[in-house]
Structures are given as C-alpha cells and as structure tokens.
Protein backbone atom coordinates (compact mmCIF):
# COMPACT_ATOMS: atom_id res chain seq x y z
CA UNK A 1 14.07 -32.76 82.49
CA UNK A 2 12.76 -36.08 82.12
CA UNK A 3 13.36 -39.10 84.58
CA UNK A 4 15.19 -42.15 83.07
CA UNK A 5 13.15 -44.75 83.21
CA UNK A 6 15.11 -48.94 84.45
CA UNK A 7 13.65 -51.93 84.41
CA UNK A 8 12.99 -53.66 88.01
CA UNK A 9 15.83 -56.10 87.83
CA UNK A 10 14.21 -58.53 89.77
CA UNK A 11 10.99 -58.66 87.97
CA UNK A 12 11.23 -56.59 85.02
CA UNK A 13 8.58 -53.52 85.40
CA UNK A 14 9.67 -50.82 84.39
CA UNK A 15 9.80 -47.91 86.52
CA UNK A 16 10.71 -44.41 86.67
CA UNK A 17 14.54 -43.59 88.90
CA UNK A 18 14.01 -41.13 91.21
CA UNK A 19 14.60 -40.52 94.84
CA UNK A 20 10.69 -40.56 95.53
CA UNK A 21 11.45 -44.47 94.67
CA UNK A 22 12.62 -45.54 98.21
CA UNK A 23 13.15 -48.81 96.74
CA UNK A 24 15.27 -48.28 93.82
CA UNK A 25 16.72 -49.67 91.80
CA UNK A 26 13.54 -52.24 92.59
CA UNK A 27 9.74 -51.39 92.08
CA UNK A 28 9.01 -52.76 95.63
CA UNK A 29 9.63 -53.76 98.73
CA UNK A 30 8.65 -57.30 97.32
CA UNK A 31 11.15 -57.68 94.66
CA UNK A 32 14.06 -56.09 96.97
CA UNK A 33 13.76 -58.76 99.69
CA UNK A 34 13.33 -61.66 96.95
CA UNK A 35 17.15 -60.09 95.65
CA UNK A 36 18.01 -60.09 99.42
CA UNK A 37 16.84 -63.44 99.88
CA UNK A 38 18.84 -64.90 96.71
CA UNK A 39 22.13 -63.28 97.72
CA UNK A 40 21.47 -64.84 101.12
CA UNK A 41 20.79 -68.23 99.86
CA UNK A 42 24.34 -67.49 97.76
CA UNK A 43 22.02 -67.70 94.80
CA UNK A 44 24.48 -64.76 93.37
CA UNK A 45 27.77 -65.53 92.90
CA UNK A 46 31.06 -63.04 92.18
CA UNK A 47 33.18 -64.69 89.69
CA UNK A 48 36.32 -64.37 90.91
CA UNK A 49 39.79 -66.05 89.30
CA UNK A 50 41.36 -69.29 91.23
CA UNK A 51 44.84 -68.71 91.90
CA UNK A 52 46.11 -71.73 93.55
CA UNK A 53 49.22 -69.95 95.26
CA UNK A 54 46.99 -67.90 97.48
CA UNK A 55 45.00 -71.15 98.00
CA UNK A 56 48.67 -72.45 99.41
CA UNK A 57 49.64 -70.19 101.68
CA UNK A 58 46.20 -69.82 103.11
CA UNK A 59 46.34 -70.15 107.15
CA UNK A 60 42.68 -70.76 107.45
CA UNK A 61 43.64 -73.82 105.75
CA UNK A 62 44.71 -75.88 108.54
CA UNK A 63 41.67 -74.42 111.05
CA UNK A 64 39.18 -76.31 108.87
C-alpha cells in the first residue's frame, strides 16, 4: 500500500505520513517548535462568535 504523502504545514515540504515520522504532521523538529512558538505568541487564533449575553453575565468580569 502506498503512504500518503502531506505537505509540512509549516514550511511546505512535502513528506511521506507515517509513524516512522515522529514529528508528523511536520518534517522536523524545526518546523514543530516554530508552530509551537506561534501558538504561544497567540499568533493562531480560534475564531469563535461574540455573543454579548455571555459577555454580561461573565463573573470574571468584575475580578479584572
């Protein structure tokens, strides 16, 4: 059977999935920590919908 082959999706290279890949879905250990570092730097972000009556009734509200 052949293995599917992704692209890194931090820098693009293409590279075979497969559990001998211990850094999968990256090519290296490189490009994994640069996607670490982004989420940590909130580079990513979840798009999420406002809804202002959750926003209300919030009781970390006050704390800040």
């Amino acid at each position: 059977m052949k293995k599917p082959l992704v692209n890194c999706p931090q820098c693009g290279k293409i590279i075979i999935w497969d559990i001998s890949n211990r850094y999968r879905p990256f090519c290296s250990e490189r490009c994994k920590l640069i996607d670490l570092g982004q989420w940590a730097a909130e580079s990513y972000r979840i798009p999420t919908e406002k809804n202002t009556e959750n926003q209300e009734n919030d009781p970390l509200k006050d704390e800040k």
